[in-house]
N, C-alpha and C. Protein backbone atom coordinates (compact mmCIF):
# COMPACT_ATOMS: atom_id res chain seq x y z
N UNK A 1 5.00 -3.34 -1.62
CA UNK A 1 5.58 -2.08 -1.21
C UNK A 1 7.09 -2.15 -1.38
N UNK A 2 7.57 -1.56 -2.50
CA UNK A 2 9.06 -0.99 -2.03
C UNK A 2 9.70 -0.16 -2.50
N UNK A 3 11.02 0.11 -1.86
CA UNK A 3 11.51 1.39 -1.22
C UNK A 3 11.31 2.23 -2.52
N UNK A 4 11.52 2.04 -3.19
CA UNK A 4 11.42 2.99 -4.56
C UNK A 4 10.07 3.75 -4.18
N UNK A 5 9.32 3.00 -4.06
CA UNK A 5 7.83 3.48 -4.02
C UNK A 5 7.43 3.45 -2.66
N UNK A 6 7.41 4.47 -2.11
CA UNK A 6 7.28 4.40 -0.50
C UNK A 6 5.50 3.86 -0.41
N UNK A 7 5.05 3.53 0.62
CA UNK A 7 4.03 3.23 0.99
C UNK A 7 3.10 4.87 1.32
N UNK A 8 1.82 5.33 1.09
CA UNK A 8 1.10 6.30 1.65
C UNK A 8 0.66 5.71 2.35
N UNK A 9 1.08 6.53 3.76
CA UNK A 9 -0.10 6.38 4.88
C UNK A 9 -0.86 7.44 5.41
N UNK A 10 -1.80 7.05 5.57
CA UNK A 10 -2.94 7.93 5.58
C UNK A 10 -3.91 8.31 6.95
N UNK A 11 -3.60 9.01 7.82
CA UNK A 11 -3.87 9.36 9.21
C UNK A 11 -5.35 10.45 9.31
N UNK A 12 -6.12 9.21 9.53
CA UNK A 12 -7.34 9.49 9.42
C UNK A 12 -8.00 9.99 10.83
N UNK A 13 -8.91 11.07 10.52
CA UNK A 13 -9.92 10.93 12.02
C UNK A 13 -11.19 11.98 11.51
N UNK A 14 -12.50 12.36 12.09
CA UNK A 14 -13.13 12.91 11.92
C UNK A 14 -13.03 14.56 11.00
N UNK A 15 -11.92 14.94 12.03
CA UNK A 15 -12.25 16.56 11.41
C UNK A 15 -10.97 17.04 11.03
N UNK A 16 -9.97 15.94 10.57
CA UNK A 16 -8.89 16.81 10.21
C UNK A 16 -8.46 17.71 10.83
N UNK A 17 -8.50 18.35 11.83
CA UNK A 17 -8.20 19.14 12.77
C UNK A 17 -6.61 18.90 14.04
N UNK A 18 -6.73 17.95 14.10
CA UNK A 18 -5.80 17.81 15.68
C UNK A 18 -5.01 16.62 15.68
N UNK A 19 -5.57 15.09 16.09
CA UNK A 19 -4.69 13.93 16.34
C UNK A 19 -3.71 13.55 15.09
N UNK A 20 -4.73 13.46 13.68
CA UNK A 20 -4.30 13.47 11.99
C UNK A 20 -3.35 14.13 11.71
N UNK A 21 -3.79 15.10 12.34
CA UNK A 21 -2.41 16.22 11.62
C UNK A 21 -1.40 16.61 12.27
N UNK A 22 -1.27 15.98 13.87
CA UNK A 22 -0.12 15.73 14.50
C UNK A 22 0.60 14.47 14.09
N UNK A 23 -0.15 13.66 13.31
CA UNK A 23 0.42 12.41 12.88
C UNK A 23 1.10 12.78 11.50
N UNK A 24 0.32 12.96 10.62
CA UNK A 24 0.86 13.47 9.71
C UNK A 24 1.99 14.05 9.89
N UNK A 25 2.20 15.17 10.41
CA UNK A 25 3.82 16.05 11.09
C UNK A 25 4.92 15.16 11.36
N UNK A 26 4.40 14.38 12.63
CA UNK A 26 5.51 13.41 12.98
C UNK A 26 5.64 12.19 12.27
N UNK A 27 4.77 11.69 11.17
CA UNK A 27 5.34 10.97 10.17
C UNK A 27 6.29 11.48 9.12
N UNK A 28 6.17 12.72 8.59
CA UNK A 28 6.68 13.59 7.95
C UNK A 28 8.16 13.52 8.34
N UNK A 29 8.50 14.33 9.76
CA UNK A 29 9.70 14.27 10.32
C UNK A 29 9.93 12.74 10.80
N UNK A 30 9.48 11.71 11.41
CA UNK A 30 10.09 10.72 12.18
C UNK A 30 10.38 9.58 10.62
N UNK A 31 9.62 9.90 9.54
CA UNK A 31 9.56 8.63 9.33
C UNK A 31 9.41 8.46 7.31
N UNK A 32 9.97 9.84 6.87
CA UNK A 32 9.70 9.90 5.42
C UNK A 32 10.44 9.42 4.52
N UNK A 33 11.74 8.94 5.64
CA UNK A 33 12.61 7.63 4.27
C UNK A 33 11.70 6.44 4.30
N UNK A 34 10.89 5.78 4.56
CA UNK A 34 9.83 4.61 5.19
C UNK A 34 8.60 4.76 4.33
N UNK A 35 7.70 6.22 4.46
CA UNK A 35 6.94 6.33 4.03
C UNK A 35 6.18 7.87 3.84
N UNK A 36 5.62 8.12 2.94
CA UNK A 36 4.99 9.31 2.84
C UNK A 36 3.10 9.56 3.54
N UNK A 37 3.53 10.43 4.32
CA UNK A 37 2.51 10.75 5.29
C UNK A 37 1.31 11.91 4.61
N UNK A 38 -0.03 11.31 5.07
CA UNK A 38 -1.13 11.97 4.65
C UNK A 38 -2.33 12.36 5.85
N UNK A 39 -3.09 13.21 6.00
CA UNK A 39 -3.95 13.44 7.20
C UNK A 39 -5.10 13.66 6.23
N UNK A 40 -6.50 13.24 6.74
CA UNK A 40 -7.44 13.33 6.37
C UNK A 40 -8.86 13.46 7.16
N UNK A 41 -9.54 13.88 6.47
CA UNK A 41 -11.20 13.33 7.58
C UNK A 41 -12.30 13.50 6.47
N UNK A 42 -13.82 12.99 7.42
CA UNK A 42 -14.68 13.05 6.55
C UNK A 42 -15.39 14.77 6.43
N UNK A 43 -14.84 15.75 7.41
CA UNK A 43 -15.40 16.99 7.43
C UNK A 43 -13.55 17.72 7.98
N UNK A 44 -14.01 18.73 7.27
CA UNK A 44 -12.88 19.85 7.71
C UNK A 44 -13.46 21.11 8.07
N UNK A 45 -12.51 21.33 9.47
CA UNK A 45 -12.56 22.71 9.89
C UNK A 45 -11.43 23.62 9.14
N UNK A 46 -11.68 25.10 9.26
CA UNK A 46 -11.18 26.12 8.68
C UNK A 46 -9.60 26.45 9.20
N UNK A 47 -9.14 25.91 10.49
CA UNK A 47 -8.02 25.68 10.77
C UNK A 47 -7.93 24.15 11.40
N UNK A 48 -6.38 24.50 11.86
CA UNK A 48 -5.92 23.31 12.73
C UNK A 48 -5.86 23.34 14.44
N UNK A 49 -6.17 22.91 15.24
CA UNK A 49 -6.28 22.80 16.81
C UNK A 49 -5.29 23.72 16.90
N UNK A 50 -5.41 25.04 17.72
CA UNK A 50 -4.25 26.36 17.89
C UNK A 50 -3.55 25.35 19.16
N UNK A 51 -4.29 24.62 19.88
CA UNK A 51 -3.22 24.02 20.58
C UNK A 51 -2.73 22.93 20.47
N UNK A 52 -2.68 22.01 19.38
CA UNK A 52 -1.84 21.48 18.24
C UNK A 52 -0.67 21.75 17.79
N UNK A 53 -0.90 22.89 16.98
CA UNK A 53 -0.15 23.84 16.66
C UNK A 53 0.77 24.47 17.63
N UNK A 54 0.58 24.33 18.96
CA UNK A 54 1.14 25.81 19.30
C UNK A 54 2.21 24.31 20.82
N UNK A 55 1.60 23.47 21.15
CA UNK A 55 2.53 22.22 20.99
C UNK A 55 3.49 21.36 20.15
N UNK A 56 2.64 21.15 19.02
CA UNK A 56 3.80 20.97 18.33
C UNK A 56 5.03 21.37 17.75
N UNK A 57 4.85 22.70 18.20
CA UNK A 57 5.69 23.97 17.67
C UNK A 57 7.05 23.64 19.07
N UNK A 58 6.11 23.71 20.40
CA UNK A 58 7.32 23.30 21.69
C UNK A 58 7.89 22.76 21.63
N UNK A 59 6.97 20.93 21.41
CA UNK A 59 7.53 20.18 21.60
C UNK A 59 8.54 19.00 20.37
N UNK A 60 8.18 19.91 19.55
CA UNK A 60 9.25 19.19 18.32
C UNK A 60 9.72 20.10 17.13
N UNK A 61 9.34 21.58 17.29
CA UNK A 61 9.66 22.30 16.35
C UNK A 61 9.10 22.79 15.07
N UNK A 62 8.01 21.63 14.77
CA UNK A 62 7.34 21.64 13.42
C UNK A 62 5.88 22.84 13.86
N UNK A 63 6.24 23.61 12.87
CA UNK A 63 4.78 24.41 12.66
C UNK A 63 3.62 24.01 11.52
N UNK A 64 3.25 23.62 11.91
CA UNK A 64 1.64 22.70 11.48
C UNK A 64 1.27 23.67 10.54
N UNK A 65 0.92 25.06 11.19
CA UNK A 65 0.11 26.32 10.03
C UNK A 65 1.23 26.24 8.91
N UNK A 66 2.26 26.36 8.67
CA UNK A 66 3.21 26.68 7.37
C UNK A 66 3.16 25.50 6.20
N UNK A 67 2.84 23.94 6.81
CA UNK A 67 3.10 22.76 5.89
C UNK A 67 1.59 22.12 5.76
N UNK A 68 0.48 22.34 6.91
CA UNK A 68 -0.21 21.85 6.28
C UNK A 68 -1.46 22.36 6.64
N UNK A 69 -2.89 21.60 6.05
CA UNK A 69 -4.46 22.46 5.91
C UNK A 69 -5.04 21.20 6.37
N UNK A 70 -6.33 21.69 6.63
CA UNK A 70 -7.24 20.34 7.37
C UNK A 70 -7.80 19.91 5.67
N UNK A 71 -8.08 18.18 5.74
CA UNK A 71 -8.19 18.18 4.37
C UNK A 71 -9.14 16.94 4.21
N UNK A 72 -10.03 16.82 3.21
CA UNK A 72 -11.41 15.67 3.10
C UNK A 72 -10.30 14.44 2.82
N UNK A 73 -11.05 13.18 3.12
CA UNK A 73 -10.11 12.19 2.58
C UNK A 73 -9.69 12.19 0.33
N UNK A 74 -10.73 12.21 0.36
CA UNK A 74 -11.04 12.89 -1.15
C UNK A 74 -10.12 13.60 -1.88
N UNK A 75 -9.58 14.67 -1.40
CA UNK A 75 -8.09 15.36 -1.37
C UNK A 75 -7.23 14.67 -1.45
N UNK A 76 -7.15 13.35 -0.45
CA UNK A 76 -5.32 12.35 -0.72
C UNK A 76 -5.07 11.55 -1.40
N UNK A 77 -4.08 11.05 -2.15
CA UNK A 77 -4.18 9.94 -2.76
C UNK A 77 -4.82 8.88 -2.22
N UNK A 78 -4.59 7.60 -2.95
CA UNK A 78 -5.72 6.69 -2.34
C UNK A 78 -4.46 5.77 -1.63
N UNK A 79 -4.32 5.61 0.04
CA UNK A 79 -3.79 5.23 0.71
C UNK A 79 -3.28 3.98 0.65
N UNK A 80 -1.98 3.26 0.62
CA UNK A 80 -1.66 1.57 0.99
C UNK A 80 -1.90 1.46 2.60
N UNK A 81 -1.92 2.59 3.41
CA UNK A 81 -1.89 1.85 5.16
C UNK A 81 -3.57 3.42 5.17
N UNK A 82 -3.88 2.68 6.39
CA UNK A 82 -4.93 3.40 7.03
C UNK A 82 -4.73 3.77 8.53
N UNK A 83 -4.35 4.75 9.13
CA UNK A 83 -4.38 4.55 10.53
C UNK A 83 -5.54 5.25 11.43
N UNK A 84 -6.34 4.92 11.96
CA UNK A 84 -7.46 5.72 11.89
C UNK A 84 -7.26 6.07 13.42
N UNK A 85 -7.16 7.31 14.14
CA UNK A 85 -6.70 7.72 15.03
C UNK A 85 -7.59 7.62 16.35
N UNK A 86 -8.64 7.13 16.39
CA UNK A 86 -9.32 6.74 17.45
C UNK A 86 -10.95 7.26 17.83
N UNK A 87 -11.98 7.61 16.59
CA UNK A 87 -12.88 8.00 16.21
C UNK A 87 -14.02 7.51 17.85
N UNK A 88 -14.17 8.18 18.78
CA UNK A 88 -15.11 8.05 19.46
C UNK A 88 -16.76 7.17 18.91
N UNK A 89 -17.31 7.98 17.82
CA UNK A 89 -18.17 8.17 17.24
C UNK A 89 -18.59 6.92 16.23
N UNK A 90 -18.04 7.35 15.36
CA UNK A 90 -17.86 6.99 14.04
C UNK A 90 -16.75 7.24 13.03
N UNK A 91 -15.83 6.02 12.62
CA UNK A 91 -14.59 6.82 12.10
C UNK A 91 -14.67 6.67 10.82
N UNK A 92 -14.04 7.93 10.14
CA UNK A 92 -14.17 7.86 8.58
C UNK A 92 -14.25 6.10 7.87
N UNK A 93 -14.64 6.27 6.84
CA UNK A 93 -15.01 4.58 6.09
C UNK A 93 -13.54 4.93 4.98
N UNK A 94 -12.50 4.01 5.18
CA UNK A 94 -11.46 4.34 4.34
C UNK A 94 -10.87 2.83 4.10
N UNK A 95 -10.64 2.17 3.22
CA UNK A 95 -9.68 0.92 3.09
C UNK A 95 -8.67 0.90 2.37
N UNK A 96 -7.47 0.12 3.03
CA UNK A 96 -6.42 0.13 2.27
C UNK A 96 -5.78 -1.93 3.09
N UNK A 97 -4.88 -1.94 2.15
CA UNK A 97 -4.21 -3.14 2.54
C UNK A 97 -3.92 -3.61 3.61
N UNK A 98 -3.56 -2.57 4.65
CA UNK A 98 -3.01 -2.67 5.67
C UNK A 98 -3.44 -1.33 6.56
N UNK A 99 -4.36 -1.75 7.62
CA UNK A 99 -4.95 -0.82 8.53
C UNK A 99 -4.75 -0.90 10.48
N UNK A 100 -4.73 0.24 10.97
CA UNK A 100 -4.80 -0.19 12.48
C UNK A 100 -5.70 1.31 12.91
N UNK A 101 -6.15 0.76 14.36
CA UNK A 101 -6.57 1.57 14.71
C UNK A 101 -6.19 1.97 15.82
N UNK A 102 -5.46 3.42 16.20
CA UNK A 102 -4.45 3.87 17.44
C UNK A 102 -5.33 4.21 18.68
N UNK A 103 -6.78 4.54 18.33
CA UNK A 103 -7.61 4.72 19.80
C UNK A 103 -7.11 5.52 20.79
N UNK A 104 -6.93 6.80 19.99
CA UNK A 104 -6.39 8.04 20.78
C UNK A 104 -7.23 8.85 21.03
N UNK A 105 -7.47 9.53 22.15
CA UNK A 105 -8.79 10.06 22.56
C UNK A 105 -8.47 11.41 21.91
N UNK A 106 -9.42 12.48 21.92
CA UNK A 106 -8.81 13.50 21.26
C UNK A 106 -8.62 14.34 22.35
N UNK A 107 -7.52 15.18 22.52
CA UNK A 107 -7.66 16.22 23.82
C UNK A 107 -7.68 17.67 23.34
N UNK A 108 -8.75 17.88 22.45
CA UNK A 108 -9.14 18.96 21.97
C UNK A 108 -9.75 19.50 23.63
N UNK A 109 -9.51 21.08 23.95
CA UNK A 109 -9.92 21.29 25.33
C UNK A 109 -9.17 20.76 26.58
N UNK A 110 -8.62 20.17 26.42
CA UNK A 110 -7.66 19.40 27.73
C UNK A 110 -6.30 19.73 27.87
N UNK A 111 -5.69 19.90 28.86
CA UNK A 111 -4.75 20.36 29.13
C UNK A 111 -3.31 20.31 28.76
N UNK A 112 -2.10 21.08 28.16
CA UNK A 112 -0.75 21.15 28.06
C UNK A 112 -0.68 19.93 28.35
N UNK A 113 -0.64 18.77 28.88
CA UNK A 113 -0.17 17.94 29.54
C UNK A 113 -0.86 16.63 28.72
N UNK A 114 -2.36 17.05 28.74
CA UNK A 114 -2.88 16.11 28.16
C UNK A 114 -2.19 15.95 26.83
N UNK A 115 -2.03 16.78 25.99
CA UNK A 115 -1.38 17.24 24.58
C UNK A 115 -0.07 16.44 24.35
N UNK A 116 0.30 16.65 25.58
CA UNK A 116 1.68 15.80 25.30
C UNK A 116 1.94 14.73 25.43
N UNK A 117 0.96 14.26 26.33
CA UNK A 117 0.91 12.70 26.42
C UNK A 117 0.22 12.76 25.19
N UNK A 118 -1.02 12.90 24.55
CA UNK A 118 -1.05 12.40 23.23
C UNK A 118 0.09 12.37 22.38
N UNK A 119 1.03 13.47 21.79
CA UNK A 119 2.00 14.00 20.71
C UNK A 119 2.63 12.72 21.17
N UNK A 120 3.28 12.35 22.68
CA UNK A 120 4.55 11.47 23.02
C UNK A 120 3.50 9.84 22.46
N UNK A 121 2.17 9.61 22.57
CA UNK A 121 1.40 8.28 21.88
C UNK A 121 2.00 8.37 20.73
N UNK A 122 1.25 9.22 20.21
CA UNK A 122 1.48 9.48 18.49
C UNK A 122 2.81 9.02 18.17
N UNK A 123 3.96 9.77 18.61
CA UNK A 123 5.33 9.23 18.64
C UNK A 123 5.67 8.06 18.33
N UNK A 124 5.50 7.39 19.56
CA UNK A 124 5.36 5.68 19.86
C UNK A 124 5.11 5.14 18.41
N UNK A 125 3.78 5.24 18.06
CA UNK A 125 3.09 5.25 17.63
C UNK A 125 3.84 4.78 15.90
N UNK A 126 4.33 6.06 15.49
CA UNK A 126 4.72 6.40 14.36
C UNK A 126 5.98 5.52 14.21
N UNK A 127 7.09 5.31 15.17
CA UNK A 127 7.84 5.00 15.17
C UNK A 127 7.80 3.50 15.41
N UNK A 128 6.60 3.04 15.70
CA UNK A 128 6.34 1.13 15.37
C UNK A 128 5.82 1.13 14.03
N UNK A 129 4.69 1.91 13.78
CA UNK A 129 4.79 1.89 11.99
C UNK A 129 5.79 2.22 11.05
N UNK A 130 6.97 2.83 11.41
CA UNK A 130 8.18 2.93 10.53
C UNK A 130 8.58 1.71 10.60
N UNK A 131 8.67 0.97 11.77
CA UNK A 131 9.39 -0.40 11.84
C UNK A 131 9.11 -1.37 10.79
N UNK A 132 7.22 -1.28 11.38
CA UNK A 132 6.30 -2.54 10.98
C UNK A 132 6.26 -2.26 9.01
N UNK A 133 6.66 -1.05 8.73
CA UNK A 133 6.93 -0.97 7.02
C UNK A 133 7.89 -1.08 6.55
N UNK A 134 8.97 -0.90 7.30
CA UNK A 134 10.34 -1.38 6.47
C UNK A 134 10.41 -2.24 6.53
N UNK A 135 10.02 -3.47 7.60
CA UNK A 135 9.93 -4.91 7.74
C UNK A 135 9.12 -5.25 6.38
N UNK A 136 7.91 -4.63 5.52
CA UNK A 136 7.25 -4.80 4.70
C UNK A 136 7.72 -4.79 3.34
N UNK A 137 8.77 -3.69 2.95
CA UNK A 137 9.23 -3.22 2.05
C UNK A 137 9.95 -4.15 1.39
């Protein structure tokens, strides 16, 4: 990996819908001199979590509906990092060189509060993988 050629990372979870594509966002903004950010899943819904969206809009400014769509993994390039966002179930089957798994519950249905303690994980989150890749680069 280097800087010329940023690393894709690829923020995986079931439905493309919510944790992915808050990651995606705040990789986008926290972290795109480092690396270029991707969201994915193995099924997509027709939008993105309205309260996703309508948080991430509060709490950092970025509007989710204008930059991005829920999207199959199939759709992204083929990833150097994997972060797979915390699949209850079963989490998408994706490999790349370098993978973790963040084990974020989803708070689809759960409260303002819950939302933000996820977005402020995610954060964390994003901002040890900016570290842990420039250390790489």
């Amino acid at each position: 990996m280097t800087s010329i050629n940023k690393p894709k990372v690829a923020f995986v979870c079931v439905h493309n819908s919510c944790r992915s594509q808050m990651a995606e966002a705040l990789g986008k903004k926290l972290a795109s001199d480092v690396f270029e950010s991707y969201s994915a899943g193995t099924q997509v819904k027709d939008h993105i979590n309205p309260d996703a969206v309508r948080m991430m809009k509060q709490l950092h400014g970025i509007d989710m509906e204008q930059t991005q769509f829920s999207k199959l993994i199939s759709d992204i390039p083929q990833p150097d990092v994997v972060i797979f966002m915390g699949c209850n179930v079963s989490c998408p089957s994706l490999t790349a060189p370098y993978t973790e798994n963040w084990g974020l519950d989803d708070p689809t249905g759960e409260s303002d509060q819950v939302f933000a303690d996820t977005i402020a994980n995610i954060e964390k989150n994003v901002w040890k993988l900016r570290e842990t890749l420039s250390k790489m680069a």
